[in-house]
Protein backbone atom coordinates (compact mmCIF):
# COMPACT_ATOMS: atom_id res chain seq x y z
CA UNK A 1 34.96 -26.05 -24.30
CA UNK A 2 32.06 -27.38 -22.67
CA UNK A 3 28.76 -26.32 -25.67
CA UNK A 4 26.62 -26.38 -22.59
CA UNK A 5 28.46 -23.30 -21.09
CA UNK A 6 28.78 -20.87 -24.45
CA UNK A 7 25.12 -19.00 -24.58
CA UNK A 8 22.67 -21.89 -24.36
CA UNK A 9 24.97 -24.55 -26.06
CA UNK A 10 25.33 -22.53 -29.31
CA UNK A 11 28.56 -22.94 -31.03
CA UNK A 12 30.43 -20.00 -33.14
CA UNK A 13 29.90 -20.33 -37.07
CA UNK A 14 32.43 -22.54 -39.02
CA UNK A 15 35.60 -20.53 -39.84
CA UNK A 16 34.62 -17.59 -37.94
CA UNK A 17 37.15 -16.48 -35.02
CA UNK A 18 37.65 -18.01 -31.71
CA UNK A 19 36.20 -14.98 -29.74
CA UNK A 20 38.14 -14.41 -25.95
CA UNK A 21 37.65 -12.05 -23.34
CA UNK A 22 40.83 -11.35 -21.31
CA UNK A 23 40.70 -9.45 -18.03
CA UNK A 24 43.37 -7.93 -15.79
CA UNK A 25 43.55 -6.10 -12.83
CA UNK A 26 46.51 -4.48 -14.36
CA UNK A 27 47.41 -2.99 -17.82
CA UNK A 28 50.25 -3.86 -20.62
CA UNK A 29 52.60 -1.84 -18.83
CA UNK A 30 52.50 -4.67 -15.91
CA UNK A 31 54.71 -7.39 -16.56
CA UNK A 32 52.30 -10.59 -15.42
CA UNK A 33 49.59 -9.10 -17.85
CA UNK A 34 52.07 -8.89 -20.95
CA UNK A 35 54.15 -11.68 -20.00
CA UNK A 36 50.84 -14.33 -19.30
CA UNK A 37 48.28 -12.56 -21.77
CA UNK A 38 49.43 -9.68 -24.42
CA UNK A 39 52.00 -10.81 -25.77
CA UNK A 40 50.45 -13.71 -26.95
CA UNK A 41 48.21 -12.30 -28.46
CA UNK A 42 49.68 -11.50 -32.30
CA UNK A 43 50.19 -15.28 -32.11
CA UNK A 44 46.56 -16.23 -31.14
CA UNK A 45 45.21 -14.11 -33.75
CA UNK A 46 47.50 -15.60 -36.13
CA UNK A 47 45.60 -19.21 -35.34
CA UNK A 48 41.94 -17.68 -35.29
CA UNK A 49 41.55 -16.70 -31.57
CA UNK A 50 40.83 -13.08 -31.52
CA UNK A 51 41.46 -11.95 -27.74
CA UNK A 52 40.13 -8.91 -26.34
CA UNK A 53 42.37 -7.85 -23.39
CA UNK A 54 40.59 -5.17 -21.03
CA UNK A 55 42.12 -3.58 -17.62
CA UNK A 56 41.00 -2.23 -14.20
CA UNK A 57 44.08 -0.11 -13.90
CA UNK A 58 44.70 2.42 -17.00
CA UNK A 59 48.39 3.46 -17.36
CA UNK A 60 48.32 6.21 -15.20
CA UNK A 61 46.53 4.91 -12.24
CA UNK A 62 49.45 1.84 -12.37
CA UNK A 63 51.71 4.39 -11.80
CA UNK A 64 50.10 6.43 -9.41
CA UNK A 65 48.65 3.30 -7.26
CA UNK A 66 52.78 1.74 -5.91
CA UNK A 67 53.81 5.22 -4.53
CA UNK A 68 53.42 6.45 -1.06
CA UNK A 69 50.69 8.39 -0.01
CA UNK A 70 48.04 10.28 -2.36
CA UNK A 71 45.11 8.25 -0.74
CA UNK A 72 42.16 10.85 -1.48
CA UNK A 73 43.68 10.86 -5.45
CA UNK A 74 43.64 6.81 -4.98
CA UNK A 75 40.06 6.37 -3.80
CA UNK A 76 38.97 8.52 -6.17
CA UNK A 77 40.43 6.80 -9.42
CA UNK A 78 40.03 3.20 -8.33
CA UNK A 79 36.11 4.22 -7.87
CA UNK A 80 36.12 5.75 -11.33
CA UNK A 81 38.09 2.78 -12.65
CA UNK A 82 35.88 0.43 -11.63
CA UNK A 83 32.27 1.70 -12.45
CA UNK A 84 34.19 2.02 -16.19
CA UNK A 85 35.65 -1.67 -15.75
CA UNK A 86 31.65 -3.02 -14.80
CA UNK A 87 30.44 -1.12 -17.41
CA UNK A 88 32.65 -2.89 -19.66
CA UNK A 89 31.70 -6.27 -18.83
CA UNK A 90 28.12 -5.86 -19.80
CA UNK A 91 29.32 -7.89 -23.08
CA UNK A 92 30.71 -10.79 -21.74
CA UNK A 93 28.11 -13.19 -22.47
CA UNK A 94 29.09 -12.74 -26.37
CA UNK A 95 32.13 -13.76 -26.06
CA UNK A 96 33.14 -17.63 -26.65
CA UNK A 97 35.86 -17.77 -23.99
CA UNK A 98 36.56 -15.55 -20.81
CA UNK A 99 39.80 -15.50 -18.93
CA UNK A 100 40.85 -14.24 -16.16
CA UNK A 101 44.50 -13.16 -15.16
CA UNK A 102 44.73 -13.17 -11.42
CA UNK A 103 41.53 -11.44 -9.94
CA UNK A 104 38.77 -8.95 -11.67
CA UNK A 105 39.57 -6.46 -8.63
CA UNK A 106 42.33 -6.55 -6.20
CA UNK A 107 39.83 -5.71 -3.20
CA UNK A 108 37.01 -7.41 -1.59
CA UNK A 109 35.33 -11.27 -2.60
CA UNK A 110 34.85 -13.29 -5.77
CA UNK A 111 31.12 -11.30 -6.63
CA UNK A 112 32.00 -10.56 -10.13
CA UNK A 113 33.75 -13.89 -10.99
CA UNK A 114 31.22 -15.86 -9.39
CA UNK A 115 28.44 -14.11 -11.85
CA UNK A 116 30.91 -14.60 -14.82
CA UNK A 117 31.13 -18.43 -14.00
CA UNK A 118 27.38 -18.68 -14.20
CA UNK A 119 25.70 -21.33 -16.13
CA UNK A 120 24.67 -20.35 -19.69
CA UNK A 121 27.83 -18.45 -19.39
CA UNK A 122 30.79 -18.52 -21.55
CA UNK A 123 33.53 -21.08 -19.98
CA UNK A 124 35.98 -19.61 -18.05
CA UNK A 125 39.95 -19.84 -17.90
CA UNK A 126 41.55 -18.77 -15.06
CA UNK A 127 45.33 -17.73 -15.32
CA UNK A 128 47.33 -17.01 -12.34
CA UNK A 129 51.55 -17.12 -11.62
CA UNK A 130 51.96 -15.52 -8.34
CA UNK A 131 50.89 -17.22 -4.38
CA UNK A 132 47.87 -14.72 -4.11
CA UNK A 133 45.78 -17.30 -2.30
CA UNK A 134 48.04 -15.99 0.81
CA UNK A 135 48.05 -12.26 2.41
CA UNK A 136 50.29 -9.85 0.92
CA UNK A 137 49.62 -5.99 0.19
CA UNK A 138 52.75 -3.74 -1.19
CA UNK A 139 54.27 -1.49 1.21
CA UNK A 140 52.49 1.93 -0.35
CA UNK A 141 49.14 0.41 -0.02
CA UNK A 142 49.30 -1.10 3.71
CA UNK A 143 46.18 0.40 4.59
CA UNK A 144 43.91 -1.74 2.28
CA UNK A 145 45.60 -4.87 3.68
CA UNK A 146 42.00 -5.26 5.41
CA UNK A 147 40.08 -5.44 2.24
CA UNK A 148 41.92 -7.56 0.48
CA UNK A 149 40.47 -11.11 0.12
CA UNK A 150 42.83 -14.09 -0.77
CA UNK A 151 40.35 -16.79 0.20
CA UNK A 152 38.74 -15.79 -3.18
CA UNK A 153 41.17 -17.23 -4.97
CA UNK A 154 39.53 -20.75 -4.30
CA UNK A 155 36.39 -19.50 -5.25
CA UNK A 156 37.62 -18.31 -8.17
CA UNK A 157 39.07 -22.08 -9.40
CA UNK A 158 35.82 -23.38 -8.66
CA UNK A 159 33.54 -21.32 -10.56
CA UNK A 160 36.48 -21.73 -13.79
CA UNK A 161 36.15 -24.41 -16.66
CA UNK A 162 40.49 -24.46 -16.75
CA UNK A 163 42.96 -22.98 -14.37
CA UNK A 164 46.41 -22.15 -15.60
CA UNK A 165 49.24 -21.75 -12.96
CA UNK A 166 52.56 -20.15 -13.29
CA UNK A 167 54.44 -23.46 -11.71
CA UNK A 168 54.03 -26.28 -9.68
CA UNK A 169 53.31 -25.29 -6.32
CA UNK A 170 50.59 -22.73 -7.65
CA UNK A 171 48.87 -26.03 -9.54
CA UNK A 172 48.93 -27.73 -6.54
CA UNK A 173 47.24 -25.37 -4.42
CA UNK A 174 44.55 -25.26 -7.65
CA UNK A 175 44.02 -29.00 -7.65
CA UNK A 176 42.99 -29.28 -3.91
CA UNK A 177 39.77 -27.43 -6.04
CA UNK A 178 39.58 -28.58 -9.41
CA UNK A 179 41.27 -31.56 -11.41
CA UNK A 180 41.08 -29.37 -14.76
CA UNK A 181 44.71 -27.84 -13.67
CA UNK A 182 47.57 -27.02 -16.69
CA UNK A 183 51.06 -25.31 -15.73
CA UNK A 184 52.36 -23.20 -18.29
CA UNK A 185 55.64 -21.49 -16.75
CA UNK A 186 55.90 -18.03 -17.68
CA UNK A 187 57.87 -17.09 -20.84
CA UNK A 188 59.58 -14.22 -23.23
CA UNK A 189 59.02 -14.09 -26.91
CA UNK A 190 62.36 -15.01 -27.88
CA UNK A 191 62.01 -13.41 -31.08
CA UNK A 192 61.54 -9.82 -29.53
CA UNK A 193 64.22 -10.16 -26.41
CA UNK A 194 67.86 -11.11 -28.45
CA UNK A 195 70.65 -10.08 -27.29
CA UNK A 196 72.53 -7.67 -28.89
CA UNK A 197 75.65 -9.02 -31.02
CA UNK A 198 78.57 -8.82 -29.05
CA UNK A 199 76.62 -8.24 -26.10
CA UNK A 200 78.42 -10.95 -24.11
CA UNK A 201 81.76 -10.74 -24.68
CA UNK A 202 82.07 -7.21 -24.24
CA UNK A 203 80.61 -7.23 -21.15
CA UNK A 204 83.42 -6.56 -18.26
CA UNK A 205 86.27 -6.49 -21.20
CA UNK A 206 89.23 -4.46 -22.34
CA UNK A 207 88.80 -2.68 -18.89
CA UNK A 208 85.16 -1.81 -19.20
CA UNK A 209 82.88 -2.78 -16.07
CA UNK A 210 80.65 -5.48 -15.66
CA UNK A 211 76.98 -4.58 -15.96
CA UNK A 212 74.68 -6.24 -13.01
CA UNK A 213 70.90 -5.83 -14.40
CA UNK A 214 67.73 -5.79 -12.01
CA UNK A 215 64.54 -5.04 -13.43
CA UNK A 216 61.31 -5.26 -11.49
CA UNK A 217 58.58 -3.29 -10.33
CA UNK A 218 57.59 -1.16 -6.90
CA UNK A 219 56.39 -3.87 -5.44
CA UNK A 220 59.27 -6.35 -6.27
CA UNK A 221 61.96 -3.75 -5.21
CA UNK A 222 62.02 -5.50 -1.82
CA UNK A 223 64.14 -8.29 -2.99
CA UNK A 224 66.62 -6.42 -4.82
CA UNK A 225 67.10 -3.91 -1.63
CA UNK A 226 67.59 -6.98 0.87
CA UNK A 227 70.38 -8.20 -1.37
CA UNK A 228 71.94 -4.68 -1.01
CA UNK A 229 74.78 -6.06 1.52
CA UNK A 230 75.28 -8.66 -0.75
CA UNK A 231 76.06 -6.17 -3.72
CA UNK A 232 78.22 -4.00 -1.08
CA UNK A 233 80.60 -7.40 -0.22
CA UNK A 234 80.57 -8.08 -4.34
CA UNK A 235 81.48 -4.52 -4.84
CA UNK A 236 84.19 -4.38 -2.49
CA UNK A 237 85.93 -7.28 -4.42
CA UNK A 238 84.87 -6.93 -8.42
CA UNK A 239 84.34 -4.09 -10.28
CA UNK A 240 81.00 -3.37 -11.63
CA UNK A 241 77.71 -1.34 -12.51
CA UNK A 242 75.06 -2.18 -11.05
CA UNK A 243 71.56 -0.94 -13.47
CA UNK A 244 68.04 -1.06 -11.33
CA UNK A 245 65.20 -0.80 -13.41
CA UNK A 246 61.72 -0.57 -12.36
CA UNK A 247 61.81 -0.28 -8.91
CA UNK A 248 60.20 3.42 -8.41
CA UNK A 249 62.50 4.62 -5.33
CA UNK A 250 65.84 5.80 -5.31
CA UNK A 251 67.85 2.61 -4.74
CA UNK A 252 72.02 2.77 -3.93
CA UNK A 253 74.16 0.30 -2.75
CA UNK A 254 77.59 1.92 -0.75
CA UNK A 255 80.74 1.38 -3.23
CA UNK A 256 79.10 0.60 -6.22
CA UNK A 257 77.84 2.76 -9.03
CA UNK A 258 74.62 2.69 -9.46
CA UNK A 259 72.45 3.73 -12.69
CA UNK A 260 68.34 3.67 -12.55
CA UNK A 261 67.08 3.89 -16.02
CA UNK A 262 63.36 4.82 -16.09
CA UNK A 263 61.42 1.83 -17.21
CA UNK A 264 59.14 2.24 -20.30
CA UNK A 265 57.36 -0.45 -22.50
CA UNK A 266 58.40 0.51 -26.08
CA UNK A 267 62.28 0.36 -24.43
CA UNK A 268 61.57 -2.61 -22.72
């Protein structure tokens, strides 16, 4: 890390804890803040970088924010929300490290990352894995579509010490801004997600259906319902059970059973 950038070129005492501030729009319960940020974090910790992860969205506005509708109750939380999330930042110069998952808020420009990548300022990381340098809004919210601002993105990787991108084509679209580019795919801890013993070859045996697994979120479910005619051809030739997770509507495909198990983190 650049000593210039960390509080006047001080560096932390010898021994003493790598000190990070991580931000995300979204909480835990959001798969690109556990799957690029939380669950790394026992690890970190492990190797002297204590991480601090704080959200815009708390659990229940996540939930409340995908679904249709309930526009006064939205306005109203995502002001609250954000006044607390501001409030929170007032510490950020005392950390060593600051990074960033995605955006600070999902509305309107760079304002708050641009004063966060000021000099005398801790050095920032950036982290994104999804295209949000282009226009995109999920169907429940297509009234904000206006306020959203993807150009920030770029302003974003300029203002950062080291951008992280999910893949390839996101680091390219980073390095047309900044040579200081690293791709680190995104990844499960393998130690948490093992499949159960027998788990294979009792799939579709001795009679009992195949299981078909799609779990996602509200504003993935898009994909999974434009394969539906897909599924309805597969169904009408193979046997199985098809399992939706995650995807907040009702979803059925004609001809095939169809089970949607609520989604919840400590059954992920």
């Amino acid at each position: 890390m650049p000593p210039d950038r960390r509080r006047g070129g001080e560096k932390p005492p010898v021994n003493a804890p790598l000190r990070v501030l991580a931000l995300s729009p979204i909480p835990e319960e959001g798969a690109g803040c556990r799957f690029r940020v939380a669950q790394f974090i026992p690890y970190l910790r492990s190797v002297g970088i204590d991480v601090t992860l704080r959200s815009l969205f708390d659990v229940a506005f996540f939930r409340l924010v995908y679904k249709h509708g309930h526009y006064v109750r939205k306005a109203s939380a995502f002001t609250a929300l954000s006044l607390r999330y501001l409030t929170s930042l007032r510490d950020a110069s005392t950390f060593d490290a600051i990074l960033i998952y995605r955006e600070i808020f999902p509305i309107g420009p760079a304002i708050v990352e641009r004063l966060l990548g000021a000099r005398e300022r801790p050095p920032i990381v950036f982290d994104f894995d999804d295209a949000i340098f282009l226009p995109s809004v999920s169907d429940a919210n297509r009234s904000i579509l206006p306020l959203k601002s993807p150009g920030k993105v770029a302003t974003i990787i300029r203002h950062s010490d080291r951008v992280i991108a999910g893949n390839a084509y996101l680091a390219s679209y980073a390095r047309q801004f900044t040579d200081a580019v690293t791709v680190i795919p995104t990844v499960v801890d393998t130690t948490r997600f093992v499949p159960r013993l027998g788990a294979f070859s009792g799939n579709g045996a001795a009679g009992r259906p195949a299981v078909v697994g799609w779990i996602g979120s509200p504003t993935t479910a898009s994909y999974i319902r434009g394969l539906a005619p897909v599924l309805q051809r597969a169904g009408e030739r193979h046997r199985f059970v098809l399992r939706v997770s995650g995807a907040g509507e009702p979803f059925e495909v004609p001809g095939v059973v169809t089970e949607q198990p609520p989604w919840a983190l400590e059954r992920e």
